[in-house]
Protein backbone atom coordinates (compact mmCIF):
# COMPACT_ATOMS: atom_id res chain seq x y z
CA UNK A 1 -4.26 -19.06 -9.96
CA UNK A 2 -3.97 -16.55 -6.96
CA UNK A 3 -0.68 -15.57 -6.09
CA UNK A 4 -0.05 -13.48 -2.98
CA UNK A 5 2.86 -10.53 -2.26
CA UNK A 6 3.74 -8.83 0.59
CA UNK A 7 6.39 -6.21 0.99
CA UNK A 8 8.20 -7.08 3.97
CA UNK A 9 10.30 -3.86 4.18
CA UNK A 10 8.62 -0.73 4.12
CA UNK A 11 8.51 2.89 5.51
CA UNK A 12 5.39 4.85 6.69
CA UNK A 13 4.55 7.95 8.88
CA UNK A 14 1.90 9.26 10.02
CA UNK A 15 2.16 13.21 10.54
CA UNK A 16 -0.73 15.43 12.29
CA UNK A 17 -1.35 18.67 10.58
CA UNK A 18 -1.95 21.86 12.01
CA UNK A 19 -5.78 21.88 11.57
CA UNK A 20 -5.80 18.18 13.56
CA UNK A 21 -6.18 16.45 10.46
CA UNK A 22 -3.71 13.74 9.58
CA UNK A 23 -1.92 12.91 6.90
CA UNK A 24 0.13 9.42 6.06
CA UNK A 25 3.07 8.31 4.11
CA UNK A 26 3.84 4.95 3.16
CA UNK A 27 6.59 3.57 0.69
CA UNK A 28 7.25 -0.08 0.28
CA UNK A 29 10.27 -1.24 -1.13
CA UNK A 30 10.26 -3.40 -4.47
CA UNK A 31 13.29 -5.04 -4.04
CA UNK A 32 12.20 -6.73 -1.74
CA UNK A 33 8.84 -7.55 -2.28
CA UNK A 34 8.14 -11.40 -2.13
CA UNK A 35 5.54 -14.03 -3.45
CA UNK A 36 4.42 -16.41 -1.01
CA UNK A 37 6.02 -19.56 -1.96
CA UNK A 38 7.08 -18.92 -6.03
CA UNK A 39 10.97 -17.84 -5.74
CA UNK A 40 10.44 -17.94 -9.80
CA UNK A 41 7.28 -15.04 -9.38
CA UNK A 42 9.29 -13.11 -6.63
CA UNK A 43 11.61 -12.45 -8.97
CA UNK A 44 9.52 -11.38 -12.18
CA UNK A 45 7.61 -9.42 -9.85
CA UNK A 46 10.95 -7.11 -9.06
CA UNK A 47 12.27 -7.54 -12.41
CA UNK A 48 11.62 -5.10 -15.76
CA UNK A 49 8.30 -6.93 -16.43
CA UNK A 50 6.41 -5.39 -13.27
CA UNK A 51 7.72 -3.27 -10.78
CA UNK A 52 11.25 -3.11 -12.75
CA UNK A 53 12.87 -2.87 -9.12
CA UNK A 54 16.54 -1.42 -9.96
CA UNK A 55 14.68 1.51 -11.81
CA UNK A 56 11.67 1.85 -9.71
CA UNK A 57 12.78 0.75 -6.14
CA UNK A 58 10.23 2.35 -3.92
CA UNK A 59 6.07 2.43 -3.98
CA UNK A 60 4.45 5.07 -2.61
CA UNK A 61 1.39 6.36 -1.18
CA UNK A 62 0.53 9.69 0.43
CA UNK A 63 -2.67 10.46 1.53
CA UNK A 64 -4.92 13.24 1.40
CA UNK A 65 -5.73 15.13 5.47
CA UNK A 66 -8.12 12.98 7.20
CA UNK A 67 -9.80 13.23 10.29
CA UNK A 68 -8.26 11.08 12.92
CA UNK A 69 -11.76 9.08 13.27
CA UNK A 70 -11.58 7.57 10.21
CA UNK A 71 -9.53 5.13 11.36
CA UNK A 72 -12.72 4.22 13.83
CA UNK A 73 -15.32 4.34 11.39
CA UNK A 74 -13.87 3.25 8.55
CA UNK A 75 -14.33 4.90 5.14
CA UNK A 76 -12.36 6.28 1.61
CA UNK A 77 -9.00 7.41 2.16
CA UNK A 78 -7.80 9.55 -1.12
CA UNK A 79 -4.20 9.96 -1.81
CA UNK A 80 -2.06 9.89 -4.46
CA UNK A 81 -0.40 6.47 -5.70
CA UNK A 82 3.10 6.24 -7.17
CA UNK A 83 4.48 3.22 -9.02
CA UNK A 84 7.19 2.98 -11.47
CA UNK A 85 7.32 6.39 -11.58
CA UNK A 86 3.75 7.00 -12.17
CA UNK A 87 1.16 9.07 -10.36
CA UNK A 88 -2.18 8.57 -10.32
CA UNK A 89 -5.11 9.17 -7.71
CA UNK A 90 -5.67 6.58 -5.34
CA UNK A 91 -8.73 6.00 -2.83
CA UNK A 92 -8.27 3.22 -0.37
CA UNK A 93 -11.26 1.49 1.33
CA UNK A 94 -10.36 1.52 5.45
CA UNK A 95 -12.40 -0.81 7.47
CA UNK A 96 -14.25 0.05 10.28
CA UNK A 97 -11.88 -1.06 13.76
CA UNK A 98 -12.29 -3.94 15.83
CA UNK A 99 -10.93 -2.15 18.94
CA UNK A 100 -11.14 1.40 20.36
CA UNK A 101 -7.81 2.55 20.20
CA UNK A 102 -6.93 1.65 16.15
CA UNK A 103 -3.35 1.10 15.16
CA UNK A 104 -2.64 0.85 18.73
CA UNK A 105 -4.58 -1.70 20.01
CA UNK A 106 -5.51 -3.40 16.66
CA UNK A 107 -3.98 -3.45 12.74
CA UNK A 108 -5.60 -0.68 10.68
CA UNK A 109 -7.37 -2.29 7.49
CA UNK A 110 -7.29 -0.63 4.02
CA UNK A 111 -8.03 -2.49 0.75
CA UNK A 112 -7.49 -0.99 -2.74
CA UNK A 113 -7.01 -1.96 -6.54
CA UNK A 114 -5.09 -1.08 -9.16
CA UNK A 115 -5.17 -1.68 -12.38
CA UNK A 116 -1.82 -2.63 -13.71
CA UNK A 117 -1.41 -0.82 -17.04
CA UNK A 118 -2.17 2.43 -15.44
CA UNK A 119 1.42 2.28 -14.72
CA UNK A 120 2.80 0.62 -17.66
CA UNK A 121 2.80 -2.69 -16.04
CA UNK A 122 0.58 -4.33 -18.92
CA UNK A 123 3.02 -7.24 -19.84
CA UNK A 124 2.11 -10.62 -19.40
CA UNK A 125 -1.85 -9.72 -19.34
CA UNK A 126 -2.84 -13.16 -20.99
CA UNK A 127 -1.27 -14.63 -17.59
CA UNK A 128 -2.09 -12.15 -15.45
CA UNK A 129 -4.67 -10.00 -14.63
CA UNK A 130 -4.74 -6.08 -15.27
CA UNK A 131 -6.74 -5.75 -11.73
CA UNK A 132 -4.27 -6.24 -8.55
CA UNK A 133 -6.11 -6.23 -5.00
CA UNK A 134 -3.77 -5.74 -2.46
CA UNK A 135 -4.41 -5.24 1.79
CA UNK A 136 -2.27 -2.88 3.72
CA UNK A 137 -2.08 -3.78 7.60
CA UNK A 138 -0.38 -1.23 9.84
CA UNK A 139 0.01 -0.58 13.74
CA UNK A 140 2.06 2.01 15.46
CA UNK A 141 5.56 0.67 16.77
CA UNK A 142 5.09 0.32 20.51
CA UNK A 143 7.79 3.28 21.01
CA UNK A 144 5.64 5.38 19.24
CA UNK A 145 2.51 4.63 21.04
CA UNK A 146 1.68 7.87 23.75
């Protein structure tokens, strides 16, 4: 069985360093994290046996500089990955844009996996799988568009 999340409230920023480079920040909040349809999943996946949400309540990500036209081109984006209080190296896969101006004018697309028991998530791995694929979609607010 597939089961999809998403983390409907979450934080990011996107910063521009002083070499031009840029540099992102995202953290998604577990307690809030949802799975489509499965009240009875949405709640394991907050609870001690995953993301053990009243511990752990935020996920992070913060990336290494990139150049701004990655976002164009599409390519590995490195950063470091933080889940239940573990840190471990993280490259993301972002796919080539669909519009000139990306995360303005269209969603920026990076994929990733984990593997669960990299951060002590390995309960439950007869039911589910070690390997979690997840999308992250993001556009600049409209008041933060220049």
């Amino acid at each position: 069985m597939k089961l999809e999340g998403i983390f409907p409230r979450f934080e990011s920023e996107v910063s521009q360093l002083a070499d031009g480079r840029h540099q992102v920040q995202l953290r998604m909040f577990t307690r809030d994290v949802e799975i489509e349809g499965n009240p009875r999943y949405t709640e394991w996946t907050r609870g001690e046996q995953f993301f053990e949400s009243d511990r752990y309540p935020v996920v992070s990500f913060v990336s290494r500089p990139y150049d701004e036209e990655l976002l164009k081109t599409g390519g590995p984006l490195a950063g470091d990955l933080t889940i239940r209080g573990i840190t471990r190296p993280k490259t993301l896969t972002v796919e080539p844009s669909t519009c000139e101006r990306p995360a303005l004018g269209c969603d920026v697309v990076a994929t990733g996996a984990v593997r669960r028991s990299d951060y002590d998530m390995d309960r439950w791995m007869l039911a589910v799988s070690d390997r979690v694929v997840f999308v992250l979609r993001a556009r600049l607010h409209a008041e933060l568009q220049p």
